[in-house]
Protein backbone atom coordinates (compact mmCIF):
# COMPACT_ATOMS: atom_id res chain seq x y z
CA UNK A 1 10.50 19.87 6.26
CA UNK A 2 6.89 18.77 7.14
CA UNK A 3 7.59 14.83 7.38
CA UNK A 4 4.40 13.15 8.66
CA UNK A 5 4.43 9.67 9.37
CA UNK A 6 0.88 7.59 10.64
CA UNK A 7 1.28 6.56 14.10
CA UNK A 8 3.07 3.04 15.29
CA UNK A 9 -0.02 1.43 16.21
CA UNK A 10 -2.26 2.63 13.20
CA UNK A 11 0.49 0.92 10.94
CA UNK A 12 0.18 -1.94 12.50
CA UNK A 13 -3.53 -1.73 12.45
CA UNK A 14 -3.53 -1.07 9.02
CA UNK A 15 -1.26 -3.99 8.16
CA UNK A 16 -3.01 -6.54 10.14
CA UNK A 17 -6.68 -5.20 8.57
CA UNK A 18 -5.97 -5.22 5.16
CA UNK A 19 -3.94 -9.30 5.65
CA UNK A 20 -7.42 -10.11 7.51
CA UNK A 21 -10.07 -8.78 4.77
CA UNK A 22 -12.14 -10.92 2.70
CA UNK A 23 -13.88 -9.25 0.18
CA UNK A 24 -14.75 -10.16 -3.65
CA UNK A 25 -11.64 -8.10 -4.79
CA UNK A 26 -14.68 -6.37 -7.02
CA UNK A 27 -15.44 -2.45 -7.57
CA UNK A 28 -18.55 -3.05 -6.16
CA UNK A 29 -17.61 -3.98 -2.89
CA UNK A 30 -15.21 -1.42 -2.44
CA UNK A 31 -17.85 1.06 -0.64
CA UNK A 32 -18.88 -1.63 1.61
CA UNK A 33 -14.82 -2.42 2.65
CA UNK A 34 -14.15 1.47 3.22
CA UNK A 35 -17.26 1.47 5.10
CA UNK A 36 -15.92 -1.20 7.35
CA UNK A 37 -12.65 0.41 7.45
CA UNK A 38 -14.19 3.94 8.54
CA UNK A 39 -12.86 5.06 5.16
CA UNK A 40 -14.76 7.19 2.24
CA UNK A 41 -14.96 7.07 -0.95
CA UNK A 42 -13.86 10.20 -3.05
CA UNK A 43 -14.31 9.81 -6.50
CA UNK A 44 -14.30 6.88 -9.10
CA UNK A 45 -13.16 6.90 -12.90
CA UNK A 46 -12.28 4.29 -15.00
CA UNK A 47 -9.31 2.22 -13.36
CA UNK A 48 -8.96 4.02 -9.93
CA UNK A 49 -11.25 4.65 -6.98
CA UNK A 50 -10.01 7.82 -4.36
CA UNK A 51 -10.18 6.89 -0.89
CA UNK A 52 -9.91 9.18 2.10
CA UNK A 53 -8.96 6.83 5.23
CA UNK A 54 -8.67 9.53 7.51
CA UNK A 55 -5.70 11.33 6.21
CA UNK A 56 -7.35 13.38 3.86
CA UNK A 57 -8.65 13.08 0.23
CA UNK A 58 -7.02 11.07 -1.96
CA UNK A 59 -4.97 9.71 0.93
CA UNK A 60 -5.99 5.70 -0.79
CA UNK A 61 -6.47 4.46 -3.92
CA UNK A 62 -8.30 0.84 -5.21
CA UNK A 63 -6.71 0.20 -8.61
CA UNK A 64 -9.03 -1.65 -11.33
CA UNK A 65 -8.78 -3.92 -13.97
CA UNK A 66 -10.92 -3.37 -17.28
CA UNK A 67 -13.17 -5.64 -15.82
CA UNK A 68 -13.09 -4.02 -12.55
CA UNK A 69 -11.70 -6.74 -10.67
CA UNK A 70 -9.58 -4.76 -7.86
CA UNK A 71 -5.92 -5.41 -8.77
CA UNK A 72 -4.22 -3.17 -5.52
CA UNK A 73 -5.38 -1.46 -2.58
CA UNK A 74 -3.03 1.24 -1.54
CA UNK A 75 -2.99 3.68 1.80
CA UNK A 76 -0.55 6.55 2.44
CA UNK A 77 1.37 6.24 5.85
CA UNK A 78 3.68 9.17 5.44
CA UNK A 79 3.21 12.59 4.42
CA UNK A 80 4.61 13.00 0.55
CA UNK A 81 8.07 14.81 0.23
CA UNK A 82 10.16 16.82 -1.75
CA UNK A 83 12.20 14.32 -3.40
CA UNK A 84 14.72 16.92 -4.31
CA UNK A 85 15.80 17.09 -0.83
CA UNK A 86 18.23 14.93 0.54
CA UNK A 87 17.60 15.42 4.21
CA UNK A 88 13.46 14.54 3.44
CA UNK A 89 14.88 11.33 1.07
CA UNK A 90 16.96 10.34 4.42
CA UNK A 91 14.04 10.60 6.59
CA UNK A 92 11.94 9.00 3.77
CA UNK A 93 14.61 5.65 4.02
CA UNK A 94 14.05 5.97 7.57
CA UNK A 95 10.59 5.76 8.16
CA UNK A 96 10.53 2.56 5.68
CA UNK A 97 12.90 0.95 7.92
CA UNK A 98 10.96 1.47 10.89
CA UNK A 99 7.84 0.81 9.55
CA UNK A 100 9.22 -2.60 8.19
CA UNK A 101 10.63 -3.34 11.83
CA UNK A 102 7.00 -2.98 12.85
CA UNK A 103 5.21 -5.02 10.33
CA UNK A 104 7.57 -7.98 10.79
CA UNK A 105 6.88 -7.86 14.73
CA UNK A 106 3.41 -7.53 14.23
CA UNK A 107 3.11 -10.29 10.71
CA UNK A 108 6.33 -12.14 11.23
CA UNK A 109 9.50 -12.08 8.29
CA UNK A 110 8.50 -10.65 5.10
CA UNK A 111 7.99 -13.43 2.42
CA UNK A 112 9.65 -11.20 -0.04
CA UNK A 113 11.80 -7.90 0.06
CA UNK A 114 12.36 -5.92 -2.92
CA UNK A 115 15.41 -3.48 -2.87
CA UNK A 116 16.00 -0.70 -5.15
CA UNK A 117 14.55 3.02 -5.40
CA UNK A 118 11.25 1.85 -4.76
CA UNK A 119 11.69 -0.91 -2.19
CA UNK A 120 8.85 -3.03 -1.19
CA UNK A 121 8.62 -5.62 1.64
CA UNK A 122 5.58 -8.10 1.34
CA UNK A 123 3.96 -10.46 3.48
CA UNK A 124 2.10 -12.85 1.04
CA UNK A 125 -1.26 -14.83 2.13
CA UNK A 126 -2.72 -17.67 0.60
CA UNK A 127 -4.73 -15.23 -2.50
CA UNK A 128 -3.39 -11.90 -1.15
CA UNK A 129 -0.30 -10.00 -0.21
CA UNK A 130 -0.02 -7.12 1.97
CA UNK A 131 3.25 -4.86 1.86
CA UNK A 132 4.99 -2.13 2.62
CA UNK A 133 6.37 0.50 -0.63
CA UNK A 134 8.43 3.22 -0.76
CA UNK A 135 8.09 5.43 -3.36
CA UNK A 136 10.12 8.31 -4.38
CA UNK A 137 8.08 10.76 -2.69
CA UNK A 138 6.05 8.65 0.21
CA UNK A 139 5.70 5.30 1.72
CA UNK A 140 2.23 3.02 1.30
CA UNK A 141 1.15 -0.25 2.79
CA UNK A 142 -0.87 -1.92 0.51
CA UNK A 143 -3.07 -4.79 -0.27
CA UNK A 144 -2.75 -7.35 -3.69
CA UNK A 145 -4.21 -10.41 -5.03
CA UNK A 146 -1.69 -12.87 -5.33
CA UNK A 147 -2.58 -13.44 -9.00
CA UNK A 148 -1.84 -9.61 -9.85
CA UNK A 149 1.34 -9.02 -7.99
CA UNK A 150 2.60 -12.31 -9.81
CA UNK A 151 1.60 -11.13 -13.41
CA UNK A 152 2.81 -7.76 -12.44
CA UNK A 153 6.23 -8.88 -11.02
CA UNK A 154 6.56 -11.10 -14.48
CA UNK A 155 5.94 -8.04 -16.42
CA UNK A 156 9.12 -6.70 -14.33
CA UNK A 157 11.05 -9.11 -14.78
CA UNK A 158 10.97 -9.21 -18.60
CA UNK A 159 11.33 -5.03 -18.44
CA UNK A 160 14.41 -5.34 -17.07
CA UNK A 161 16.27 -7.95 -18.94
């Protein structure tokens, strides 16, 4: 198993930047934010810019609308996994815990916690949100407008019933 997991602090960091940064939530300003965030820009097509914040290529992602309004900002913390494996699903549970233990320290109790296969803790701002996802194969802290994440967690909602 290779399990990589960002370091305590650089969660934390991480966390606390993205809740802090005000930006136009706009394609265009998305060089000037990775800039600021000692970040680069990898590629751009329609919908997604690549990020590389330090962990490698691809290692973030700004998702865009059709108008290119940015709808999510997402960073890698861990290392991806083979989801196959049980032991590297275990540690995979694990690290969200702890990472979620952090984030509440550092931002307080979680205004929302999603459970499931892909849980998600969030820590929602007056017009953004920044949370904590587990995926099947790694975990991501990201950053939302408030607008989006409510659209998108309607959409949800009338998916599963």
């Amino acid at each position: 198993m290779n399990e990589g997991i960002v370091d305590d602090q650089a969660i934390i960091e991480l966390a606390v930047r993205l809740r802090d940064l005000r930006w136009p939530w706009s394609a265009s300003g998305v060089p000037t934010v990775a800039r600021a965030l000692g970040w680069t820009v990898d590629s751009a097509s329609e919908g997604i810019i690549e990020l590389d914040t330090g962990l490698g290529p691809s290692s973030g992602s700004v998702e865009l609308d059709w108008e290119g309004t940015v709808n999510t900002v997402r960073v890698l913390v861990t290392s991806f996994i083979d989801s196959d494996e049980a032991a590297e699903r275990a540690w995979l549970r694990d690290a969200f815990v702890h990472a979620t233990g952090l984030l509440t320290a550092a931002l307080g109790d979680p205004t929302q916690r999603i459970p499931g296969s892909s849980p998600q803790v969030r820590w929602r701002g007056p017009d953004s949100t920044v949370g904590l996802s587990s995926a099947s194969v790694s975990l991501v802290i990201f950053s939302a407008g408030n607008h989006y994440l409510d659209e998108d967690d309607l959409r949800g909602q009338r998916g599963s019933a």
